[in-house]
Protein backbone atom coordinates (compact mmCIF):
# COMPACT_ATOMS: atom_id res chain seq x y z
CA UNK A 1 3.57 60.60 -59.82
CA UNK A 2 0.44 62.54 -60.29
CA UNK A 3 -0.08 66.00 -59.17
CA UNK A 4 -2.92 66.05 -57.72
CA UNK A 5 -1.93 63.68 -55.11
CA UNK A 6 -0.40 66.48 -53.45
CA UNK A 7 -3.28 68.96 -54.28
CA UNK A 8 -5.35 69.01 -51.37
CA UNK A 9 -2.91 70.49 -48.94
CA UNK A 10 -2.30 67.85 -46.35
CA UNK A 11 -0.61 65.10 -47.96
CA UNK A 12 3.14 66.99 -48.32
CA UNK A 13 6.71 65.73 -50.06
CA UNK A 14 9.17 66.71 -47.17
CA UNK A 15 12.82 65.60 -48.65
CA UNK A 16 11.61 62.91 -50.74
CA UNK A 17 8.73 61.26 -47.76
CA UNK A 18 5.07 61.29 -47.27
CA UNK A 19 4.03 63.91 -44.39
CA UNK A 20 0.52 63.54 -43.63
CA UNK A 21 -0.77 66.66 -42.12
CA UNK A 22 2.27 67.33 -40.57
CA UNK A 23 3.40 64.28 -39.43
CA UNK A 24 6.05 61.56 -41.05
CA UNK A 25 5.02 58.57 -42.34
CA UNK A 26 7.97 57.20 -41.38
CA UNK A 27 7.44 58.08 -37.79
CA UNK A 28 4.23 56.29 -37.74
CA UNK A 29 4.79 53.43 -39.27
CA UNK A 30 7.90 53.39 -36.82
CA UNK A 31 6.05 53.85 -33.76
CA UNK A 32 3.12 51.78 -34.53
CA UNK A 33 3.53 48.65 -37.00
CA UNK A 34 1.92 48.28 -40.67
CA UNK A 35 -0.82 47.88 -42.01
CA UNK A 36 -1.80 51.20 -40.27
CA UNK A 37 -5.12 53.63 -41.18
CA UNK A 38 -4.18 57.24 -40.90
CA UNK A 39 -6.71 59.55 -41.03
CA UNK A 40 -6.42 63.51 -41.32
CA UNK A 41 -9.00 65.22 -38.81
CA UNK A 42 -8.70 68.66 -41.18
CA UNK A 43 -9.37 66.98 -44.70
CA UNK A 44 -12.87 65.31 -42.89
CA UNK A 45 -13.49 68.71 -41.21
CA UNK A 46 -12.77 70.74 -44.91
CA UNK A 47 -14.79 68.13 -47.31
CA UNK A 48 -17.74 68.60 -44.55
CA UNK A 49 -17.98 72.04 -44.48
CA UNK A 50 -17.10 72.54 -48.76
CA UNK A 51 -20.09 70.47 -48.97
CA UNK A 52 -22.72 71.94 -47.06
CA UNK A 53 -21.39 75.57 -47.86
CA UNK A 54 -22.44 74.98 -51.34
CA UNK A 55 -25.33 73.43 -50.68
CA UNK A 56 -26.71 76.02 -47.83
CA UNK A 57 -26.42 79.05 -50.66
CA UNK A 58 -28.92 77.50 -52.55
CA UNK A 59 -31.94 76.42 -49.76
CA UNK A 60 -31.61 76.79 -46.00
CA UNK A 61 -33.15 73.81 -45.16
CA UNK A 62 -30.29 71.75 -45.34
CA UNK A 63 -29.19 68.53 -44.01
CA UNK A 64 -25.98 66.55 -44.21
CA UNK A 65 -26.51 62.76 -42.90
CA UNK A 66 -23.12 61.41 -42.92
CA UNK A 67 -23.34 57.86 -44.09
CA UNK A 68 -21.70 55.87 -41.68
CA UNK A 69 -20.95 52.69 -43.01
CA UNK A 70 -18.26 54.34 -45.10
CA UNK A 71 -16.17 54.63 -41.51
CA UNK A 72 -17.44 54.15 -38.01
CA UNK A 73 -14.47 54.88 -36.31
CA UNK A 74 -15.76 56.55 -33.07
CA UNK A 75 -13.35 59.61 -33.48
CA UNK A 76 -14.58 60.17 -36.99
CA UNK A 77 -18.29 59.93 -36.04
CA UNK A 78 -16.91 62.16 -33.34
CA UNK A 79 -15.40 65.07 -35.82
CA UNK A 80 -18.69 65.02 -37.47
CA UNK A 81 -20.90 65.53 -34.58
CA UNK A 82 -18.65 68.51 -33.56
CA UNK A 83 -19.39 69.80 -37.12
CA UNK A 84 -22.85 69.99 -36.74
CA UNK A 85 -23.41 66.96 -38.94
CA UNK A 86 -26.25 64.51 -38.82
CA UNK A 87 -25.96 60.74 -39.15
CA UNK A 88 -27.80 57.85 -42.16
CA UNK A 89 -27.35 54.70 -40.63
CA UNK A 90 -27.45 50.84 -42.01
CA UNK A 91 -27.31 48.69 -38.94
CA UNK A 92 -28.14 48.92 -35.43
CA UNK A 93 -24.81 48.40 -34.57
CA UNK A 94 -24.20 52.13 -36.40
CA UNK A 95 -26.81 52.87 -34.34
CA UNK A 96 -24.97 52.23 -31.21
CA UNK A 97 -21.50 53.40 -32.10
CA UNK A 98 -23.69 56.75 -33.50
CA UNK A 99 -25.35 57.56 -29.27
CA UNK A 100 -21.63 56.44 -28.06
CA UNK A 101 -20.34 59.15 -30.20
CA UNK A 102 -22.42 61.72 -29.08
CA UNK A 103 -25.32 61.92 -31.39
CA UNK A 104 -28.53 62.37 -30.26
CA UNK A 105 -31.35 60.33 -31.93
CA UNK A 106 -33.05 63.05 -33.16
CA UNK A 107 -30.05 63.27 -35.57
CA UNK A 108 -29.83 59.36 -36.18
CA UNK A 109 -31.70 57.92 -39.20
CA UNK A 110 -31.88 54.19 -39.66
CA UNK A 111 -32.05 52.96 -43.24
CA UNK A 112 -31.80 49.06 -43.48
CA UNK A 113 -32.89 46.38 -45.40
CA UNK A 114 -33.93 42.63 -44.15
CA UNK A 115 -34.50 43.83 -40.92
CA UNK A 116 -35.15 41.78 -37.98
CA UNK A 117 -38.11 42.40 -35.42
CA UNK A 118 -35.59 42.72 -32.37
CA UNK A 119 -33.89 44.88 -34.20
CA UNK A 120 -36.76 47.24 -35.16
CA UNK A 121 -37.71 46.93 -30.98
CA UNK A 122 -34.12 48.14 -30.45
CA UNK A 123 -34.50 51.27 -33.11
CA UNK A 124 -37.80 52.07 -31.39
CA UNK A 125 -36.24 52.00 -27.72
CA UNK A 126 -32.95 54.20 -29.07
CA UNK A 127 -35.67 57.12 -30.63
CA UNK A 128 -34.02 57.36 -33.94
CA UNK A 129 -36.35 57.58 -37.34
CA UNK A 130 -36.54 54.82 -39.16
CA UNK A 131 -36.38 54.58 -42.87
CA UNK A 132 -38.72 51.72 -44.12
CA UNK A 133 -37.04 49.27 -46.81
CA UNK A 134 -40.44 46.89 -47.46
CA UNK A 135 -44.10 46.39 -46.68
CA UNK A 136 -43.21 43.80 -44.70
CA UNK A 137 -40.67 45.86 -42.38
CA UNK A 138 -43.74 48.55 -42.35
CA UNK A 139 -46.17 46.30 -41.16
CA UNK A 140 -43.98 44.08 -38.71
CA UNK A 141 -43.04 47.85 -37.47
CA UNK A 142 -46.75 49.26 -36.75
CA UNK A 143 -47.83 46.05 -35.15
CA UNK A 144 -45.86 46.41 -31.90
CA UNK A 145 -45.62 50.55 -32.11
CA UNK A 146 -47.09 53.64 -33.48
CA UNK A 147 -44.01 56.04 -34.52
CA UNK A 148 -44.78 59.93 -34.83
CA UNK A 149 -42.36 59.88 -38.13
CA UNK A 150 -41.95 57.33 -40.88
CA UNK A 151 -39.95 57.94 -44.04
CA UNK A 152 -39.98 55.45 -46.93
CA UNK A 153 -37.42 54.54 -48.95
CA UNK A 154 -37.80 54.59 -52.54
CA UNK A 155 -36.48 52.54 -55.71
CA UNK A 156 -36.77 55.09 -58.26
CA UNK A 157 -35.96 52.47 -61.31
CA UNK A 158 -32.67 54.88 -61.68
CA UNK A 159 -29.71 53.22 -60.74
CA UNK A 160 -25.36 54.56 -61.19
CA UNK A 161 -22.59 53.60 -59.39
CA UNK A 162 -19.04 52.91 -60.29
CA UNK A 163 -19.52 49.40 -59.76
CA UNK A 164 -22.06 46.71 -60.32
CA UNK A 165 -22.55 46.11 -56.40
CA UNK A 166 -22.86 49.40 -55.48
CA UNK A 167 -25.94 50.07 -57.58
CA UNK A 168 -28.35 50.56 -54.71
CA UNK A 169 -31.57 51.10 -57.27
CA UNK A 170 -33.72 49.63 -60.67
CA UNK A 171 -35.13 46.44 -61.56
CA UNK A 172 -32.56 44.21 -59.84
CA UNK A 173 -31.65 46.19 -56.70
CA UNK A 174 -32.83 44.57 -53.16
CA UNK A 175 -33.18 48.34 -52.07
CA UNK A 176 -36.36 50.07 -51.61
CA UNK A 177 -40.01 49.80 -52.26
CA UNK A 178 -40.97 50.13 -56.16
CA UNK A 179 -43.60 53.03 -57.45
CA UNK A 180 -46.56 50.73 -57.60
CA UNK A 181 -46.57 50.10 -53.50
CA UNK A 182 -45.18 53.30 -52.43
CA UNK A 183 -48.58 54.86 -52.19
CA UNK A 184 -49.81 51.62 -50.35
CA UNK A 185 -47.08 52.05 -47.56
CA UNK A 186 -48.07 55.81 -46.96
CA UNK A 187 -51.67 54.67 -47.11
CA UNK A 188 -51.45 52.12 -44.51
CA UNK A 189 -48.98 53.99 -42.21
CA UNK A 190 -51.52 57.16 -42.24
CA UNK A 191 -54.89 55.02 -41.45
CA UNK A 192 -52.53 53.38 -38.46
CA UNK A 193 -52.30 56.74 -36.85
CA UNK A 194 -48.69 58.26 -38.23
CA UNK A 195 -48.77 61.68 -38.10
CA UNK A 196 -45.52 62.98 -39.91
CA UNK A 197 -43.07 61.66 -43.40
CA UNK A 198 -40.60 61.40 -45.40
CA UNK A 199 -39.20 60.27 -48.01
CA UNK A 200 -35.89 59.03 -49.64
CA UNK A 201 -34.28 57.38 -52.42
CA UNK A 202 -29.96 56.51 -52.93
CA UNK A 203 -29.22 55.33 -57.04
CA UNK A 204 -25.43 54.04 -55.86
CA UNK A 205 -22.47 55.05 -54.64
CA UNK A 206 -18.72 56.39 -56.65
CA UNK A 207 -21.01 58.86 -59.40
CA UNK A 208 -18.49 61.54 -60.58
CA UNK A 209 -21.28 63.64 -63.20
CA UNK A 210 -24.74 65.49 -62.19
CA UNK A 211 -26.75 63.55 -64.53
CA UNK A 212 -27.39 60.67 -62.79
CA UNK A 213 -28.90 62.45 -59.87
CA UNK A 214 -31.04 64.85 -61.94
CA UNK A 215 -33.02 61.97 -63.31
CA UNK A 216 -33.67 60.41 -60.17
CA UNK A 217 -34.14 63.85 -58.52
CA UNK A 218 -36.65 64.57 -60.64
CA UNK A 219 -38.36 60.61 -60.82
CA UNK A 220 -38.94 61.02 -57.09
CA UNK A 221 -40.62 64.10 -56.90
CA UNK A 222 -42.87 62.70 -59.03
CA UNK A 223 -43.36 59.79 -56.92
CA UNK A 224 -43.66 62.27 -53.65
CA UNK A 225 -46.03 64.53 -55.65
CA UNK A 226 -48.18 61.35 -56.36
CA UNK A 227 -47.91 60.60 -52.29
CA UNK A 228 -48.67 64.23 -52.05
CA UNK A 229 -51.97 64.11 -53.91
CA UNK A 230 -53.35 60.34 -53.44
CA UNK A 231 -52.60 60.26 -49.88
CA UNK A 232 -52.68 63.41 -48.43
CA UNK A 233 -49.02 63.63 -46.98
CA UNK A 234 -47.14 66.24 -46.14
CA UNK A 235 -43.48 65.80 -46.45
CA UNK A 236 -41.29 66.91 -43.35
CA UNK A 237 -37.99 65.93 -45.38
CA UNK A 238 -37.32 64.57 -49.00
CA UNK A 239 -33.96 62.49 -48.82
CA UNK A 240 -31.32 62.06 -52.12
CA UNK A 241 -29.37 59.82 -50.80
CA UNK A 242 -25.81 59.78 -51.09
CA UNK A 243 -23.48 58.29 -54.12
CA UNK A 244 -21.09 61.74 -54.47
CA UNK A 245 -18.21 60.11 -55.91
CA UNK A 246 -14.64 61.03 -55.60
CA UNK A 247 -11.43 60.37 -58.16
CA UNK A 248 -9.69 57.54 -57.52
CA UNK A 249 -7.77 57.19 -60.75
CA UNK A 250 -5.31 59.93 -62.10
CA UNK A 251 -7.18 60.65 -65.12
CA UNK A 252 -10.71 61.35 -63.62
CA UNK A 253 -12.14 64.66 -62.52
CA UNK A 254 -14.04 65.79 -59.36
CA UNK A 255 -17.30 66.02 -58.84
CA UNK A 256 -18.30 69.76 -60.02
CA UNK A 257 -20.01 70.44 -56.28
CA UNK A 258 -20.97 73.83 -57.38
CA UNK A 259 -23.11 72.81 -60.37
CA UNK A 260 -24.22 69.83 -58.80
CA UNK A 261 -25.84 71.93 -55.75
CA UNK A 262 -27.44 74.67 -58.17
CA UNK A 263 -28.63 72.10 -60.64
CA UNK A 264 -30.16 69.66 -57.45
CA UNK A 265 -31.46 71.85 -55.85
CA UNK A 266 -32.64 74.53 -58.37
CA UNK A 267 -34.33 71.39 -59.75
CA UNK A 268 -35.72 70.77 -55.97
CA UNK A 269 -36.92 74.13 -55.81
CA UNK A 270 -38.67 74.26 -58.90
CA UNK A 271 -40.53 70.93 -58.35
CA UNK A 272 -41.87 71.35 -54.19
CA UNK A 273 -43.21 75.09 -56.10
CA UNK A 274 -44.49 73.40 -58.56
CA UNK A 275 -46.28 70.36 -57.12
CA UNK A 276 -47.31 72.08 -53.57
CA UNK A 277 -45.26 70.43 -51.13
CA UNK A 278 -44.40 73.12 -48.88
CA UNK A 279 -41.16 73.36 -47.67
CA UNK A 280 -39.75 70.27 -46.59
CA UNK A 281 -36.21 69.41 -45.40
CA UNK A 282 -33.57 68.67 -47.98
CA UNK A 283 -31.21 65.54 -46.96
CA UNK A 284 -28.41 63.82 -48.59
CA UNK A 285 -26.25 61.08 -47.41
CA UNK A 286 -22.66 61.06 -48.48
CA UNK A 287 -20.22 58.84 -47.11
CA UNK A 288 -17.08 58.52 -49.18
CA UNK A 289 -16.84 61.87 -50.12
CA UNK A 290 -16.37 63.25 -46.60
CA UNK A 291 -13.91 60.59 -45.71
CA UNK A 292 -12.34 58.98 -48.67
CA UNK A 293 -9.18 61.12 -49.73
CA UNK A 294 -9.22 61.59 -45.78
CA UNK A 295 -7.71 58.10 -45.13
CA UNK A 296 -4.03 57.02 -46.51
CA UNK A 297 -2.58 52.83 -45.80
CA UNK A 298 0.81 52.43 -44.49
CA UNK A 299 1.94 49.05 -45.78
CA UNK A 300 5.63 47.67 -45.30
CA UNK A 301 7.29 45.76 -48.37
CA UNK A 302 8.75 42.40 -47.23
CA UNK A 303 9.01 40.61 -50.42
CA UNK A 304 9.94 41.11 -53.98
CA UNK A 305 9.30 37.82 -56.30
CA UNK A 306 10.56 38.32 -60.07
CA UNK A 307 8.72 35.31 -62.61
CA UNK A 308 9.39 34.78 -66.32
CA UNK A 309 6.27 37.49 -66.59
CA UNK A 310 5.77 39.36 -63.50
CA UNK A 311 7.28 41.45 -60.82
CA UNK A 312 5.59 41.20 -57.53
CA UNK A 313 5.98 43.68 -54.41
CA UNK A 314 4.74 41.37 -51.56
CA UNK A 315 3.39 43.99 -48.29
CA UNK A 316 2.18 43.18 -45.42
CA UNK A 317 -1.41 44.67 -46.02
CA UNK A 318 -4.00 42.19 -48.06
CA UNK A 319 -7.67 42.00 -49.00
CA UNK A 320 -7.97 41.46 -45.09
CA UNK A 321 -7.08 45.36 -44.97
CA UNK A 322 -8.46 46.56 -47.76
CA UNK A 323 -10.83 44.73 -49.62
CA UNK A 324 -11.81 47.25 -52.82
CA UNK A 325 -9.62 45.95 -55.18
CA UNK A 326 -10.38 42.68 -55.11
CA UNK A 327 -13.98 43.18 -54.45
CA UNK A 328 -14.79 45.75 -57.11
CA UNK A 329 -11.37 45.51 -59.02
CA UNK A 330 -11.10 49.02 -57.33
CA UNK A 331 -7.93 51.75 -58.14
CA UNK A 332 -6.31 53.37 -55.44
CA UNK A 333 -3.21 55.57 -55.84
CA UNK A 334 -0.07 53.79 -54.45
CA UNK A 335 2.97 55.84 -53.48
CA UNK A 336 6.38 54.73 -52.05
CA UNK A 337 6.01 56.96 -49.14
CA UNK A 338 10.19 57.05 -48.44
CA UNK A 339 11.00 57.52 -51.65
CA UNK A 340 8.52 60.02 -52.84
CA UNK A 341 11.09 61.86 -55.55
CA UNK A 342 12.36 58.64 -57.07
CA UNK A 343 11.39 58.38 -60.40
CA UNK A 344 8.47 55.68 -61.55
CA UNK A 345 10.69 52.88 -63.84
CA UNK A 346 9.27 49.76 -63.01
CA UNK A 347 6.22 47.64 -63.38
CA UNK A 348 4.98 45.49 -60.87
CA UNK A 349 1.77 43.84 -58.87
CA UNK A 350 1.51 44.94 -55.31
CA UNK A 351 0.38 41.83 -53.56
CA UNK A 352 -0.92 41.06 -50.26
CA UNK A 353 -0.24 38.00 -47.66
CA UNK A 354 -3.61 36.40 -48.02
CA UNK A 355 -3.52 32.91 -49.53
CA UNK A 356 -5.96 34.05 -52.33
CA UNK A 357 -4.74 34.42 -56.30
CA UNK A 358 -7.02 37.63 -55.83
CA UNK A 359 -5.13 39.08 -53.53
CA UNK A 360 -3.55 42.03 -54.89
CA UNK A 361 -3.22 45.76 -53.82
CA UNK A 362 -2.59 46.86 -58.07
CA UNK A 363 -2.01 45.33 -61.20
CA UNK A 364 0.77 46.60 -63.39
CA UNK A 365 1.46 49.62 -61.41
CA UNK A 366 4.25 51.63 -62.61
CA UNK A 367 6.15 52.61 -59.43
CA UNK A 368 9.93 53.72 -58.31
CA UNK A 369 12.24 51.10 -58.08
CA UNK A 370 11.38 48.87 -55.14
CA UNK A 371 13.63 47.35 -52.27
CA UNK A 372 12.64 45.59 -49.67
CA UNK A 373 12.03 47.38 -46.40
CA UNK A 374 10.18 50.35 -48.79
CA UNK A 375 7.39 52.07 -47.03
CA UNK A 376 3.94 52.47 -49.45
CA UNK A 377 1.50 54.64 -49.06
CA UNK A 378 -2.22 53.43 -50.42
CA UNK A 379 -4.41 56.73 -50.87
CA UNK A 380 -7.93 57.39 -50.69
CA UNK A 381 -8.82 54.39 -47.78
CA UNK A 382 -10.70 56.88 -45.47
CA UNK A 383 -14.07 55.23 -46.73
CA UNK A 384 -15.06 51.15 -46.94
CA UNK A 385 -11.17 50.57 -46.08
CA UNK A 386 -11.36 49.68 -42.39
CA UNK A 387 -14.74 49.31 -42.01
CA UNK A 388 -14.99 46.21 -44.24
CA UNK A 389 -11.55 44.96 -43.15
CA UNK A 390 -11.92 41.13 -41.62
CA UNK A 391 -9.70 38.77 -39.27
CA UNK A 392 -9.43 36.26 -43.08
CA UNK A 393 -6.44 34.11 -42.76
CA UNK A 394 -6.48 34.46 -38.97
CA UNK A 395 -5.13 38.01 -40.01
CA UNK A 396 -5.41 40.65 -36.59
CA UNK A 397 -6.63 43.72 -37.52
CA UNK A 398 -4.79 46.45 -38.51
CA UNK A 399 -4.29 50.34 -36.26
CA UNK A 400 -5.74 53.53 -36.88
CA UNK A 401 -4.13 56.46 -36.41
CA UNK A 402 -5.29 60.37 -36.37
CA UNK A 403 -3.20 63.52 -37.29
CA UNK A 404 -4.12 66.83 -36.92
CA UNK A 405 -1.77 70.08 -37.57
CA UNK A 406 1.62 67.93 -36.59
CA UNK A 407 0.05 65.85 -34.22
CA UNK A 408 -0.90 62.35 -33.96
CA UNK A 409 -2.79 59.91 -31.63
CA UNK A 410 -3.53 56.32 -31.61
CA UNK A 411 -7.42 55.57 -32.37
CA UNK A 412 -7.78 51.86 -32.83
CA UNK A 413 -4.70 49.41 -31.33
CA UNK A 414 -3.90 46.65 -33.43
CA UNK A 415 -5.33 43.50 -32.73
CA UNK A 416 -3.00 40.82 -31.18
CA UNK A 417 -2.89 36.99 -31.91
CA UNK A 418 -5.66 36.87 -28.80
CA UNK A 419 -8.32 38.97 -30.72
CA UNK A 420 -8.71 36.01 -32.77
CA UNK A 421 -9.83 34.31 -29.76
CA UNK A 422 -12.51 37.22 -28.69
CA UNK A 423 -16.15 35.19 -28.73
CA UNK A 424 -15.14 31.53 -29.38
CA UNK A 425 -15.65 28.75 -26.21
CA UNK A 426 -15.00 25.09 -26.79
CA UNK A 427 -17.45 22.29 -26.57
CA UNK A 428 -17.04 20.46 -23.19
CA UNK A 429 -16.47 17.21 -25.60
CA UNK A 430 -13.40 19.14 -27.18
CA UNK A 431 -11.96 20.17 -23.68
């Protein structure tokens, strides 16, 4: 078993089992079923505050826009907001969760993409700033109202991720407006009366080295000094994005978050001097590195199924809980949480109960010897694990669970067999 698994302070091994901030495993999978979220209140609160620390010693104009599609839960959007945090949302359904959590819409911006007229109406009724996608969503936008602030977002041609579909820019993203109409869309907003901008730009999501974000950093100051000089705008805020990666496997390394905030913004800094742009805000968007090694999976063994070629460790969580690995053929850590000083001597695939080949947890993990009954532990699920779980396989929902300092509290209940009924009415022909 790696290390660094127990590295960052709040996972612990007490007597051979997984304590999570305090609290047994054991306990909570006890007390409230598997699958089961757990999330650790002090590891969002510490990756929050490590982050804008070593941003804020470079430029004072800093802002943190927590991307919240990585988790909505209300009590994380809730730790954030108590941190001082602001808030990138996708959807307006982010959008409502965001004011229900206590943000105000000064600190809400909307960044979406194929975005329907009702639900432009129902950004411009909540007050939030809205992040245009296309010259269609600008135009549908300005003809039923005039906003004070407008920020576009940019495809810089510059694209990294750790995965194919989570490239978010270049020649074949959906994502932003490209170079050659970025000057119309500041044109056309000005002449209709908008008075302030910005602008922003996200490359992908999962990048572990500074490069990446240097070259797109410095391709979109380009493209804002161009705004800058054609159109006349002066930029309120110039937006990175988000795409701060964290290690999923054993063998990778952290982001260096001390040379990637003096490179960025010493790079930043350089360029708004050099191409006379004042002194705008600088935003970034990070998601899964707030939240990611935040979030741990409690998943029960109930199977073990030995073939000519294969050992399989059948749990009770699936792609319906956690849908990385078989999305983006994803690594997460996987512990046996009860038997955490057992030594690793078999080989197996940790498979879900989804009727899908896909459907596994890990390929050819080397783990302790498994028994039915075991207790494992998936790490690093705080970000995209529950929020793109699904009901697949008429599957309920899985809990969440909070600890902080020894405690623990229920956030989510688990969905029952008549969740699956929530929304649907019969035909009176089928009654």
């Amino acid at each position: 078993m790696s290390s660094k698994i127990f590295s960052n302070g709040y996972l612990e091994n007490r007597g051979g089992v997984l304590y999570i901030d305090g609290v047994s495993s054991l306990e909570l999978a006890e007390k409230f079923d598997t699958p089961l979220y757990v999330l650790a209140e002090r590891r969002i609160r510490e990756n929050y505050r490590r982050l804008y620390d070593a941003l804020k010693k470079h430029y004072d104009k800093v802002r943190i826009y927590y991307s919240a599609k990585a988790n909505t839960s209300l009590s994380v959007l809730k730790i954030l907001e108590s941190e001082g945090a602001y808030l990138d949302t996708v959807s307006p359904g982010e959008v409502f969760l965001a004011l229900r959590a206590s943000f105000t819409s000064d600190r809400i911006l909307f960044t979406g993409t194929s975005v329907r007229d009702d639900e432009l109406k129902f950004l411009v009724d909540s007050g939030v700033t809205i992040n245009i996608d296309s010259l269609s969503q600008l135009r549908r936008l300005l003809s039923f109202h005039l906003p004070e602030m407008i920020s576009v977002r940019v495809n810089p041609e510059i694209g990294a991720g750790h995965h194919e579909h989570c490239i978010t820019a270049g020649r074949d993203s959906k994502f932003g407006i490209w170079e050659d109409d970025v000057i119309k869309a500041y044109k056309y907003a000005r002449e209709a009366g908008v008075k302030k901008f910005g602008i922003q730009m996200h490359i992908g999501s999962g990048i572990l080295t500074v490069e990446p974000f240097l070259l797109a950093a410095e391709k979109m100051l380009e493209i804002a000094r161009h705004v800058h000089e054609e159109v006349g705008v002066d930029f309120d805020f110039i937006d990175f994005g988000g795409g701060l990666g964290v290690p999923y496997r054993p063998e990778e390394e952290s982001l260096d978050l001390d040379l990637y905030a003096e490179k960025v913004l010493g790079l930043y800094l350089r360029r708004i001097g050099e191409y006379d742009l004042g002194e705008p805000w600088f935003f970034i968007e990070p998601g899964r590195y707030i939240v990611c090694d935040a979030g741990v999976l409690l998943t029960r063994v109930n199977t073990l199924k030995i073939t000519p070629f294969k050992k399989f460790v059948g749990v009770d969580a699936g792609f319906n809980t956690l849908i990385r690995p078989a999305m983006y053929g994803s690594y997460h850590p996987i512990i046996v949480a009860n038997r955490l000083d057992s030594a690793e001597e078999e080989v197996y695939d940790v498979a879900g109960p989804i009727c899908e080949s896909g459907d596994l947890l890990a390929r050819d993990r080397r783990l302790p010897r498994i028994s039915e009954g075991d207790l494992l532990a998936v790490l690093n699920v705080g970000a995209y694990g529950f929020s793109m779980s699904s009901q697949y396989n008429s599957r309920p929902r899985c809990g969440e669970v909070l600890v902080k300092d020894g405690e623990y509290a229920l956030i989510r209940r688990k969905e029952d067999f008549e969740s699956l009924l929530i929304g649907q009415e019969l035909p009176s022909w089928l009654k």
